[in-house]
N, C-alpha and C. Protein backbone atom coordinates (compact mmCIF):
# COMPACT_ATOMS: atom_id res chain seq x y z
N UNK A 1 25.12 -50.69 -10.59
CA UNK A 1 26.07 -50.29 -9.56
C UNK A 1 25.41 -49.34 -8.55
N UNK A 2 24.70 -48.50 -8.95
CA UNK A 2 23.80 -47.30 -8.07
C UNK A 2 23.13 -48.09 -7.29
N UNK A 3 22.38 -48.96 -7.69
CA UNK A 3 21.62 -49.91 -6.29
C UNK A 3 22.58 -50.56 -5.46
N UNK A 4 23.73 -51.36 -5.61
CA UNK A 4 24.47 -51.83 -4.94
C UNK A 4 25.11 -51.19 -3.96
N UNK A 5 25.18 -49.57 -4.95
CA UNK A 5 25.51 -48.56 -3.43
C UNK A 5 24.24 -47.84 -2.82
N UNK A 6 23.51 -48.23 -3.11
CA UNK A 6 22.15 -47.59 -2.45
C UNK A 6 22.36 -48.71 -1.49
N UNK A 7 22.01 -49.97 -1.61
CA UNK A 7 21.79 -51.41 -0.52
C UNK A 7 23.01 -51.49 0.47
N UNK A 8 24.23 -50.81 0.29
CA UNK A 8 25.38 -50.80 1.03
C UNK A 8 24.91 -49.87 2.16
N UNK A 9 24.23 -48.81 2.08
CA UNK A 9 24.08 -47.16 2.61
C UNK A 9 22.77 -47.79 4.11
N UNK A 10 22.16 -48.74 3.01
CA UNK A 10 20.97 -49.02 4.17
C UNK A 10 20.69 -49.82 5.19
N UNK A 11 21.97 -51.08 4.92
CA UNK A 11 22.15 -51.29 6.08
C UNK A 11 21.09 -52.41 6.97
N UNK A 12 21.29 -51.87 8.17
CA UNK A 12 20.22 -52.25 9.24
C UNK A 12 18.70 -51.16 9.52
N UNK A 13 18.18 -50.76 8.35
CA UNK A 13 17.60 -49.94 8.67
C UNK A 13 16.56 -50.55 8.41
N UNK A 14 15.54 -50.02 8.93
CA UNK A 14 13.73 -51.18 8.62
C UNK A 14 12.72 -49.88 8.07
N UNK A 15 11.72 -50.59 7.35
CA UNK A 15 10.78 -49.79 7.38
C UNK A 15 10.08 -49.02 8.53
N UNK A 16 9.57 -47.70 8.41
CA UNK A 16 9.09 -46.63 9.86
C UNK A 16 8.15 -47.29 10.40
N UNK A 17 6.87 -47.63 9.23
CA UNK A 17 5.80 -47.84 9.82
C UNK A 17 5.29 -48.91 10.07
N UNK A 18 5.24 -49.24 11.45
CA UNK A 18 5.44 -49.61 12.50
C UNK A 18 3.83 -50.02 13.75
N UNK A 19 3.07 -49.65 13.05
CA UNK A 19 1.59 -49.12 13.82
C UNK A 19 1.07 -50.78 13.78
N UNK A 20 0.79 -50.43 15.32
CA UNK A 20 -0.32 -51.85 15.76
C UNK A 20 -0.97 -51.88 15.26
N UNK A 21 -2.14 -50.51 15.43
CA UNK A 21 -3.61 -50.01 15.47
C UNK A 21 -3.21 -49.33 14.24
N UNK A 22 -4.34 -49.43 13.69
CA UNK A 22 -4.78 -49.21 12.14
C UNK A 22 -5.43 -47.68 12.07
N UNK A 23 -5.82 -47.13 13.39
CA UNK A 23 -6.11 -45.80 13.67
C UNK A 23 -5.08 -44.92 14.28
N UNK A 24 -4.27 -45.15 14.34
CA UNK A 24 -2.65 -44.81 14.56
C UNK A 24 -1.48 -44.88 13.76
N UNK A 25 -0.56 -43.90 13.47
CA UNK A 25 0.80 -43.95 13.21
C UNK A 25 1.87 -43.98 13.84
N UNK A 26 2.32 -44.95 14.08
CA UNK A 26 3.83 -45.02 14.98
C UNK A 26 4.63 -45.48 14.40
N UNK A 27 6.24 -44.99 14.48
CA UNK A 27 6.92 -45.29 13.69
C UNK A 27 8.40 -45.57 14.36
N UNK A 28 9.00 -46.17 13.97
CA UNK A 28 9.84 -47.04 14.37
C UNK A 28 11.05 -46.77 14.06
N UNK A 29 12.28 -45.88 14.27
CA UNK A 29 13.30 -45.92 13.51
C UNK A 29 14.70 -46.49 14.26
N UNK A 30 15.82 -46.49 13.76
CA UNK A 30 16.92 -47.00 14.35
C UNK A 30 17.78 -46.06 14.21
N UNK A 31 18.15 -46.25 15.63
CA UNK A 31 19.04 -45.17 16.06
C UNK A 31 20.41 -45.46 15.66
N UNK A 32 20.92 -44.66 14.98
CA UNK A 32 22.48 -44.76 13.86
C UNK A 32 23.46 -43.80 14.64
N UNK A 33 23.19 -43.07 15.43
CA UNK A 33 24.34 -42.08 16.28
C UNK A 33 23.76 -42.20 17.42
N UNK A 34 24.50 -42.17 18.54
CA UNK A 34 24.64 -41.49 19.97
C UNK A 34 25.26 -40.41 20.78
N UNK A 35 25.11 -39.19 20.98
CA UNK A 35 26.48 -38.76 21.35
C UNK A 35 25.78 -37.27 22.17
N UNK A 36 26.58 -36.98 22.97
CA UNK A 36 26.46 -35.75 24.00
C UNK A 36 27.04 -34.56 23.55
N UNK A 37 26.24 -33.49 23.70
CA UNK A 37 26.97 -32.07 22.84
C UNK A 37 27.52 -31.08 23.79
N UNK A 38 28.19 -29.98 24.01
CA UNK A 38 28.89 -29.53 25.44
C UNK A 38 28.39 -29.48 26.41
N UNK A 39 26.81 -28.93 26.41
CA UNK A 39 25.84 -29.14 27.14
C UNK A 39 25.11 -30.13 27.95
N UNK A 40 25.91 -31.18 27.63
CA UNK A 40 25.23 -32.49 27.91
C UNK A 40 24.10 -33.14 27.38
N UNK A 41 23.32 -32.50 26.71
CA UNK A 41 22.16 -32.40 25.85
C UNK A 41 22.46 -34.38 25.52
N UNK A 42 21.73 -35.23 25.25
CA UNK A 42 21.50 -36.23 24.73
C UNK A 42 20.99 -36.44 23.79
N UNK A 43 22.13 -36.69 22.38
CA UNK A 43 21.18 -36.51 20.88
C UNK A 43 21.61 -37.64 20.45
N UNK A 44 20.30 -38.33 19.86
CA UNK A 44 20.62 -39.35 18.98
C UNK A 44 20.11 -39.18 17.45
N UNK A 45 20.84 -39.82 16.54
CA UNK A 45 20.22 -39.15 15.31
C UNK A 45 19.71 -40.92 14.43
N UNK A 46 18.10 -41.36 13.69
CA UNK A 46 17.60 -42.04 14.06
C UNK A 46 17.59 -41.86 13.00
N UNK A 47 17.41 -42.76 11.77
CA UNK A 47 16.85 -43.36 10.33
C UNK A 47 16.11 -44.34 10.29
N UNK A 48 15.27 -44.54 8.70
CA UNK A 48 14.80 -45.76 8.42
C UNK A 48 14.76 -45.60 7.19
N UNK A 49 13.56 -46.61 6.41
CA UNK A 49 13.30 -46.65 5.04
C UNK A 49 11.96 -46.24 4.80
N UNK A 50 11.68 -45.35 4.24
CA UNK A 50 10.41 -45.36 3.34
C UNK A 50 9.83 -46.05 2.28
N UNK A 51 9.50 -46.93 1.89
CA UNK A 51 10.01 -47.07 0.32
C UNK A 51 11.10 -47.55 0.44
N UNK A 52 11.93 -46.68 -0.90
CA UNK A 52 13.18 -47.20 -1.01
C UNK A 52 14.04 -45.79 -0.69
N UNK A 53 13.63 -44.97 -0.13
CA UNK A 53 13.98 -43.48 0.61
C UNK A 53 14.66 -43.81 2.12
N UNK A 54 16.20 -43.29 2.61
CA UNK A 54 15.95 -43.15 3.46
C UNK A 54 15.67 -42.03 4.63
N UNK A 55 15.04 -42.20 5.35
CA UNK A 55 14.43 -41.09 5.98
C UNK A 55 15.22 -41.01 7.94
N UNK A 56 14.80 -39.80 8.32
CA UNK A 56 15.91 -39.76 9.27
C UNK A 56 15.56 -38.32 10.14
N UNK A 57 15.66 -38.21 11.08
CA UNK A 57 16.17 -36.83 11.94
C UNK A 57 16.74 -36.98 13.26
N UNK A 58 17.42 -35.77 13.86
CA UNK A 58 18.16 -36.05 14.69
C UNK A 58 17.17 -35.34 16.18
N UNK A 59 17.65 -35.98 17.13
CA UNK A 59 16.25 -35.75 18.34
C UNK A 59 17.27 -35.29 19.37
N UNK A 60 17.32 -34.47 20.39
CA UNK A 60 17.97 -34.23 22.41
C UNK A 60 17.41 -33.68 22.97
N UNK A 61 17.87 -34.48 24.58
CA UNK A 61 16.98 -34.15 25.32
C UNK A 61 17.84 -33.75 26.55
N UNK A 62 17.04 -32.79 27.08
CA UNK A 62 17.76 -32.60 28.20
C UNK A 62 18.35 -32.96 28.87
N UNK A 63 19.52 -32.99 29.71
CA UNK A 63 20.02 -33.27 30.27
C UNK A 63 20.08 -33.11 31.99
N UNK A 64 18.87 -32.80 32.19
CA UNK A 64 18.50 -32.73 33.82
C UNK A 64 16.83 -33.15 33.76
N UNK A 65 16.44 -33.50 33.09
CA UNK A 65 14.96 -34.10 33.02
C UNK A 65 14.76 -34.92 34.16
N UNK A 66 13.69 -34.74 34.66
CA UNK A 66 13.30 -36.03 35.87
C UNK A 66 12.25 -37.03 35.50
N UNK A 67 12.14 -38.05 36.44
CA UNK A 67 10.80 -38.39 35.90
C UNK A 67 9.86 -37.87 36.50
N UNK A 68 8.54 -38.03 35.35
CA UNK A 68 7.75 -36.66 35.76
C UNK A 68 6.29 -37.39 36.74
N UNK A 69 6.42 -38.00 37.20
CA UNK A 69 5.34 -39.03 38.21
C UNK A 69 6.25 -39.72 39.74
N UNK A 70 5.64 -38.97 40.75
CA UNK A 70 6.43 -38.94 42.04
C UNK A 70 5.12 -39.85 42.70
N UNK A 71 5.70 -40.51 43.56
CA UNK A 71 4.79 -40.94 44.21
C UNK A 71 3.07 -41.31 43.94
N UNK A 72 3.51 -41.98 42.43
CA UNK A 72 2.01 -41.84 41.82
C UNK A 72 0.86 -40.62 41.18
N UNK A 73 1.86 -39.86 41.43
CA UNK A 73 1.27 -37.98 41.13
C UNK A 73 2.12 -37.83 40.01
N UNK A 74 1.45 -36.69 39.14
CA UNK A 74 2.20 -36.33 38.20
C UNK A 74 2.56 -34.85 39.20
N UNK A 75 4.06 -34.72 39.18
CA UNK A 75 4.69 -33.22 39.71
C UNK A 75 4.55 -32.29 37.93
N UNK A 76 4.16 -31.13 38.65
CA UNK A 76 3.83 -30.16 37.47
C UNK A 76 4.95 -29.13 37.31
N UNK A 77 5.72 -29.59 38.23
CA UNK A 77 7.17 -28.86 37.96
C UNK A 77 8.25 -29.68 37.14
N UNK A 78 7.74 -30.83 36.94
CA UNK A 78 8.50 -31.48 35.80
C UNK A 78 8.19 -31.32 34.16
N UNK A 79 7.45 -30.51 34.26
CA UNK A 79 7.28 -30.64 32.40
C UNK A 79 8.83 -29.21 32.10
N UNK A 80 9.01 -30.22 31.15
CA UNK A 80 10.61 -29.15 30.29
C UNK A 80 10.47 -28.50 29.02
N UNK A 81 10.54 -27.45 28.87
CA UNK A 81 10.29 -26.35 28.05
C UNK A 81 11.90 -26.36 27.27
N UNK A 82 12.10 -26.97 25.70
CA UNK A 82 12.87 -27.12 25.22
C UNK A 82 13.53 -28.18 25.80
N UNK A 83 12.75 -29.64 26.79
CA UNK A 83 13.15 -30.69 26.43
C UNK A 83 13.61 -31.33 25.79
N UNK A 84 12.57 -31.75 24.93
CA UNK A 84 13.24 -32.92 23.90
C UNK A 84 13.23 -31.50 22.44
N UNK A 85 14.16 -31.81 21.63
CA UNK A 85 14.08 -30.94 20.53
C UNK A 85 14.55 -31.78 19.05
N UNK A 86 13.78 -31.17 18.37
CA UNK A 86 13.84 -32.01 16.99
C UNK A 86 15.15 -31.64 15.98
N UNK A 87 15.44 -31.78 15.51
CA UNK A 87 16.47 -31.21 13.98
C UNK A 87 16.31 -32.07 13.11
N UNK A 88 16.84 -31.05 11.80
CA UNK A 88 16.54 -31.57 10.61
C UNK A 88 17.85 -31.89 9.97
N UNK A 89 18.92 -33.14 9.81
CA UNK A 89 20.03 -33.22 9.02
C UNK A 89 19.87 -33.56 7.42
N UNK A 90 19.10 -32.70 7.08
CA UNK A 90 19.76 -32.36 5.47
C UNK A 90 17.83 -33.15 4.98
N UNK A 91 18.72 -33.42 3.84
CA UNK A 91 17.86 -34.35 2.75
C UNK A 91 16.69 -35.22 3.33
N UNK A 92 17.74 -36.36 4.36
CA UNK A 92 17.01 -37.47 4.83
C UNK A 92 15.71 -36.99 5.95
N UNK A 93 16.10 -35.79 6.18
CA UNK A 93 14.76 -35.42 7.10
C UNK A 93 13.97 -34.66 5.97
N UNK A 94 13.99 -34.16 4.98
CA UNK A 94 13.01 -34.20 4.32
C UNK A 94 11.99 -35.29 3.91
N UNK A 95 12.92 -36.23 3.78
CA UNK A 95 12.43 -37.25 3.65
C UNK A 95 11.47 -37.86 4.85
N UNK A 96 11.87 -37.61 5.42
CA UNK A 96 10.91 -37.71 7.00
C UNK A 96 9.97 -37.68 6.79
N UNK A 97 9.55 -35.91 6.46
CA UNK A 97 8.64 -35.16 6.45
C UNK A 97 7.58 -35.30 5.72
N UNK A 98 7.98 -35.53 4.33
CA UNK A 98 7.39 -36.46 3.22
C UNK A 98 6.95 -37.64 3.56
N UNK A 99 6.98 -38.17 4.21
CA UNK A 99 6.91 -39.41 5.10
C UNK A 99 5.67 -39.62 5.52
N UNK A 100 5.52 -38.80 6.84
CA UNK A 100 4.71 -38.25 7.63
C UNK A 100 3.76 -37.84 6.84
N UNK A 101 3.89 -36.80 5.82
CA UNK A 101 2.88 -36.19 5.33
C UNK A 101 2.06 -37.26 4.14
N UNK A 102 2.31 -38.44 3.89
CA UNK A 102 1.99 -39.61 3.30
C UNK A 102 0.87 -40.63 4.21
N UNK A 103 1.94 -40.78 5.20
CA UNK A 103 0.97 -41.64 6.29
C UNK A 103 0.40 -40.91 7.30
N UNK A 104 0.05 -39.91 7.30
CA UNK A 104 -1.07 -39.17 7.65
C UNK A 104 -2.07 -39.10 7.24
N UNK A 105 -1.69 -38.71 5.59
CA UNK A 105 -2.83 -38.31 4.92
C UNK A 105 -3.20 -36.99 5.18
N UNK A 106 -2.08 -36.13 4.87
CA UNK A 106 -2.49 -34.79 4.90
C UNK A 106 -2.70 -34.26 4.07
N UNK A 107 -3.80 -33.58 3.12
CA UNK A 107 -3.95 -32.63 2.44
C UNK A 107 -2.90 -31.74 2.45
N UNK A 108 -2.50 -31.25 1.07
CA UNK A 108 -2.39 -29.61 1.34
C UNK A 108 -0.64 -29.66 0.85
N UNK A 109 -0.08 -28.30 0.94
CA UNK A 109 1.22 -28.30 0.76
C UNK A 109 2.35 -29.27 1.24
N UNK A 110 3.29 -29.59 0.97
CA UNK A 110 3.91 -30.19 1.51
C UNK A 110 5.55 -29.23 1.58
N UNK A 111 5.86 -29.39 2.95
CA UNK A 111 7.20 -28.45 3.00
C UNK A 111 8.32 -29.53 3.58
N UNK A 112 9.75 -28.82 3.47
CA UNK A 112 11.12 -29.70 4.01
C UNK A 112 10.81 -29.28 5.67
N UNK A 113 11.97 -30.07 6.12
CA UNK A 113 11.66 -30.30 7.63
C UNK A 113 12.58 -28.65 8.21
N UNK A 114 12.02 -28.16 9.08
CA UNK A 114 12.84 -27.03 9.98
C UNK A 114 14.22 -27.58 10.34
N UNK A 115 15.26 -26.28 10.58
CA UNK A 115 16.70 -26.72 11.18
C UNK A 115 16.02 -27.33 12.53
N UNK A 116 15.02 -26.75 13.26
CA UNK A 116 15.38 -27.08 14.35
C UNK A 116 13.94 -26.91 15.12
N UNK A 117 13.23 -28.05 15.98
CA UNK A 117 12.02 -27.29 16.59
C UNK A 117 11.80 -27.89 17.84
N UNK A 118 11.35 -26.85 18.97
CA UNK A 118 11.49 -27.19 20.32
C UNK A 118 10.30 -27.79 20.94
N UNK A 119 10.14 -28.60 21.74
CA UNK A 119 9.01 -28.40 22.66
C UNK A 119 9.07 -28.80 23.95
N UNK A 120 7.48 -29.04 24.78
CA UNK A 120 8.27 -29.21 26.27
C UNK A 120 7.81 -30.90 26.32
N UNK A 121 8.50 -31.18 27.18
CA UNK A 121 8.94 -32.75 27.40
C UNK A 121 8.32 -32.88 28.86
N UNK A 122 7.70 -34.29 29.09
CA UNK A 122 7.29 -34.81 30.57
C UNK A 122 7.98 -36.38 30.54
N UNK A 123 8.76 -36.77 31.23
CA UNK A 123 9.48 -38.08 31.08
C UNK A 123 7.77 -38.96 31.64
N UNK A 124 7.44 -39.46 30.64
CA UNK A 124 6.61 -40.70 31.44
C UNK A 124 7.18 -41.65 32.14
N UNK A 125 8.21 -42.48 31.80
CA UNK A 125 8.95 -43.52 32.58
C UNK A 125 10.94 -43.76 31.99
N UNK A 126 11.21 -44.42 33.12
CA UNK A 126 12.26 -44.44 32.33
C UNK A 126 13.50 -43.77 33.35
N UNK A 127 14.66 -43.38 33.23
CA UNK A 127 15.58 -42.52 34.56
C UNK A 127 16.34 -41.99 33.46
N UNK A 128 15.99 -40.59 32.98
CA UNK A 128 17.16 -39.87 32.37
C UNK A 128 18.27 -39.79 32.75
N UNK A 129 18.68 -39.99 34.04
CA UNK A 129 20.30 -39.64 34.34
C UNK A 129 20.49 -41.08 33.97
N UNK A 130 19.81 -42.14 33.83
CA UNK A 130 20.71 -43.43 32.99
C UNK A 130 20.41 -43.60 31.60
N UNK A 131 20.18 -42.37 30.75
CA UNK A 131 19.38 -42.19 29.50
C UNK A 131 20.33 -43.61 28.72
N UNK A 132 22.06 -43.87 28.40
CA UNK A 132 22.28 -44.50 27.75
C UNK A 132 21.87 -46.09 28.24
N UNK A 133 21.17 -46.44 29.53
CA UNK A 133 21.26 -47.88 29.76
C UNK A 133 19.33 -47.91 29.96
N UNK A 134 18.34 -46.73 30.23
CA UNK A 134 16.88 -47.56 30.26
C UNK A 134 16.13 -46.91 28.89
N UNK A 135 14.72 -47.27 28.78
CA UNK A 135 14.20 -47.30 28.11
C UNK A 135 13.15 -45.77 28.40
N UNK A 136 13.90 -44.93 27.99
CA UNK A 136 12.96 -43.60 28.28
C UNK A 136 11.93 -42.96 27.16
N UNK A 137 10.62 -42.81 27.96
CA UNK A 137 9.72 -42.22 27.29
C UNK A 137 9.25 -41.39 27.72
N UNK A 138 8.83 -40.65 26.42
CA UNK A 138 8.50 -39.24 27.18
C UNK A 138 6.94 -38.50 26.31
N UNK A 139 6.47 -37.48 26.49
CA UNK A 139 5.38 -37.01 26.07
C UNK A 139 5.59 -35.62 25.85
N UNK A 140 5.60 -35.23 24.46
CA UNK A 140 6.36 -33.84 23.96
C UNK A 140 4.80 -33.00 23.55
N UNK A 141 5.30 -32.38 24.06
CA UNK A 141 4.05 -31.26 23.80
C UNK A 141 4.67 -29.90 22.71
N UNK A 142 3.84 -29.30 21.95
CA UNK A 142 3.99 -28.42 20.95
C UNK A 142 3.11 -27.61 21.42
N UNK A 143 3.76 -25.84 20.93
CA UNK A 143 2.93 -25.11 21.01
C UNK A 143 2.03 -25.24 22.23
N UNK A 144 2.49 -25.53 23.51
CA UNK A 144 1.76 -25.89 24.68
C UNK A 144 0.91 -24.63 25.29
N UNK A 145 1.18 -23.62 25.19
CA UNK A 145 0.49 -22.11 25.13
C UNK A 145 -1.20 -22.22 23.93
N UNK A 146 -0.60 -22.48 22.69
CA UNK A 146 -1.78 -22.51 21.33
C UNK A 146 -1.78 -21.05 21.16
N UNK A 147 -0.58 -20.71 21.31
CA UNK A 147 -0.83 -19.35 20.85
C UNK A 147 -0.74 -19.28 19.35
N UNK A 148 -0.61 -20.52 17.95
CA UNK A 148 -0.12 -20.11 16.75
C UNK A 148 -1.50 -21.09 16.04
N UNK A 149 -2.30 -21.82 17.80
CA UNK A 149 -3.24 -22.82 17.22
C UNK A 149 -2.59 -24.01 16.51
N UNK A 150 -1.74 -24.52 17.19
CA UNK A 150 -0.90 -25.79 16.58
C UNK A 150 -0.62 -26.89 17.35
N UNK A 151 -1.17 -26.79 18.34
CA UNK A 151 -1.00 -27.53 19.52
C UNK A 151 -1.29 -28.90 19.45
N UNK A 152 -0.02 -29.67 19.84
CA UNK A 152 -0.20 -31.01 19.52
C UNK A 152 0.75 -31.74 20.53
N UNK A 153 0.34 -33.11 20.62
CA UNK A 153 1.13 -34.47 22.03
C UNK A 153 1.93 -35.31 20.53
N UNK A 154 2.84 -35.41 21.58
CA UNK A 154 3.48 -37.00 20.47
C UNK A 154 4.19 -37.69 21.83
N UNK A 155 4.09 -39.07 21.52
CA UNK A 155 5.30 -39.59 22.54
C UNK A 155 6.92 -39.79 21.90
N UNK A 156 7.88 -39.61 22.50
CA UNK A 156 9.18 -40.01 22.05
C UNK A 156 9.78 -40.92 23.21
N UNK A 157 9.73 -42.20 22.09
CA UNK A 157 11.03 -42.96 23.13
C UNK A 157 11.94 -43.72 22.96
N UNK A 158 13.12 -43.82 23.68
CA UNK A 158 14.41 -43.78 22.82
C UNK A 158 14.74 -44.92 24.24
N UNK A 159 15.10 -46.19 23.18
CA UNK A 159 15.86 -47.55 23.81
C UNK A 159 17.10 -47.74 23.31
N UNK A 160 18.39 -47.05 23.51
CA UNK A 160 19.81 -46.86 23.23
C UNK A 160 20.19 -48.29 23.39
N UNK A 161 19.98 -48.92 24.41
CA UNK A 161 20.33 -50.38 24.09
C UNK A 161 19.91 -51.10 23.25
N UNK A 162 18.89 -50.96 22.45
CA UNK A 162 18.45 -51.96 21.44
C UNK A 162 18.52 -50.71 20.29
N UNK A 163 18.94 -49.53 20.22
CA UNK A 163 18.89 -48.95 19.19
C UNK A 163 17.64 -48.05 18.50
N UNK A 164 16.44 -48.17 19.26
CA UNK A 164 15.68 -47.78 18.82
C UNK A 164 15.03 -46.67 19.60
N UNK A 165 14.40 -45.96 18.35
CA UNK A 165 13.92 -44.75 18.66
C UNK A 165 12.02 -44.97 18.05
N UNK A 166 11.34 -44.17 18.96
CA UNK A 166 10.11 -44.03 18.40
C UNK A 166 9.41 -43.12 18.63
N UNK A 167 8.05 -42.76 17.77
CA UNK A 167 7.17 -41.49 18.00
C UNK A 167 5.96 -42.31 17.33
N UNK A 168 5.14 -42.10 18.37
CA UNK A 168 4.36 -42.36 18.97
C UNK A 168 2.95 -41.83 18.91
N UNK A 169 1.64 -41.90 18.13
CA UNK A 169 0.85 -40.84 18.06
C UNK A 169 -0.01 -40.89 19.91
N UNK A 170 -0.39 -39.92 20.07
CA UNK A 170 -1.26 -39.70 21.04
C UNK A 170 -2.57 -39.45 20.52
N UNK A 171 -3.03 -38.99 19.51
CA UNK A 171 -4.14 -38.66 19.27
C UNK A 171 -4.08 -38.44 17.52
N UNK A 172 -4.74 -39.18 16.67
CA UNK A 172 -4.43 -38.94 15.46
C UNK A 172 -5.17 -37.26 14.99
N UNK A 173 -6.07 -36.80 15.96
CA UNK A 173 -6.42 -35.53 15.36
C UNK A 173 -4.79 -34.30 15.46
N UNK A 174 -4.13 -34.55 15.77
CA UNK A 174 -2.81 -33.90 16.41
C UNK A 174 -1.86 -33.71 15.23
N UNK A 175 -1.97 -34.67 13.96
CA UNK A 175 -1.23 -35.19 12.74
C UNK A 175 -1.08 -34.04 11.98
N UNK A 176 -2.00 -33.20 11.89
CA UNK A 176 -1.98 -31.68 10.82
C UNK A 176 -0.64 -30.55 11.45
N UNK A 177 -1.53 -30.52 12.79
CA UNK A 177 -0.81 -29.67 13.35
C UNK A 177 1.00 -30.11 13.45
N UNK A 178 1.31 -31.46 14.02
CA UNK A 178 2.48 -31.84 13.81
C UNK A 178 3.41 -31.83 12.82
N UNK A 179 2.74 -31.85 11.76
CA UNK A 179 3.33 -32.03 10.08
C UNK A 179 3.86 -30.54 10.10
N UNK A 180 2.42 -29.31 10.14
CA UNK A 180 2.78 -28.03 10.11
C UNK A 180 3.92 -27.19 11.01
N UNK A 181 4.03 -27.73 12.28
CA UNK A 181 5.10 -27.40 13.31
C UNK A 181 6.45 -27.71 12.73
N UNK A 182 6.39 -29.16 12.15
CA UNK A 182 8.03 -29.57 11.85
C UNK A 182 8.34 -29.00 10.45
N UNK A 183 7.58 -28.83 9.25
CA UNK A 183 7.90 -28.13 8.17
C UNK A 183 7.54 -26.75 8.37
N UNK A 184 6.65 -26.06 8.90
CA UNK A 184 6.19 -24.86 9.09
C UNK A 184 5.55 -24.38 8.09
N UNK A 185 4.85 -25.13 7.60
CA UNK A 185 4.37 -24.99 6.57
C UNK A 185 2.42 -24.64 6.26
């Protein structure tokens, strides 16, 4: 009976990993909520399967973001400081984290995911003011100062019409530091 309600719970959900390139982790999840918070903030909250784990966190993004390439230039007044921001809902983002810290291949401790962690956002493409109808991506920067030495790129991008959400490596040397930012560990 416990599996039957485990297989009920999961749904449409797919495995994360997701990676073309064999020197890369990208991961793939499906977006299970949509919804705007007073702020206007745009949060979607995104699961999948690990295993037989499911794994999950909830992602928003600003709500006045532009795109950050004008006329073929990148404008340097578009990068957003507490752009896109991460959270952790419970269990299943531990599970995340555990996740991550698997298909990385990280040495070392392993910690649960933070309530909550910020960074700054550059829309690569995409029209945030139509966040629920295009395909927006963006390039989240951590620790963009390096003042804690943690400094790391990921891409996030979120296709509300097809449901999907993704992150994206930019650079697999970036993977330590990322793991350590979202657990703090």
């Amino acid at each position: 009976m416990r599996f039957l309600i485990f297989l009920k719970g999961q749904g449409n959900l797919k495995q994360i990993d997701v990676s073309e390139d064999d020197d890369f982790v990208d991961l793939q999840l499906t977006v299970t909520k949509y919804w705007k918070d007073d702020d206007e903030h745009h949060i979607v909250q995104a699961k999948g399967l690990w295993g037989r784990e499911t794994v999950g966190l909830a992602i928003a993004f600003r709500p006045d973001m532009k795109l950050g390439i004008v006329d073929t230039e990148v404008d340097k007044k578009r990068f957003y400081r507490e752009g896109v921001n991460f959270y952790s809902i419970g269990k299943i983002s531990d599970n995340f984290t555990r996740a991550l810290h698997s298909l990385f291949q990280i040495d070392g401790t392993l910690g649960n995911m933070q309530d909550s962690v910020g960074s700054t956002a550059f829309i690569v493409s995409g029209r945030p003011e139509h966040f629920d109808e295009d395909y927006i991506k963006a390039k989240v920067f951590f620790d963009g100062a390096n003042e804690k030495n943690l400094y790391a790129e990921w891409y996030v991008n979120v296709d509300l019409k097809n449901k999907i959400l993704e992150l994206r490596e930019k650079d697999p040397e970036y993977r330590k530091n990322i793991l350590t930012i979202l657990t703090n560990v």
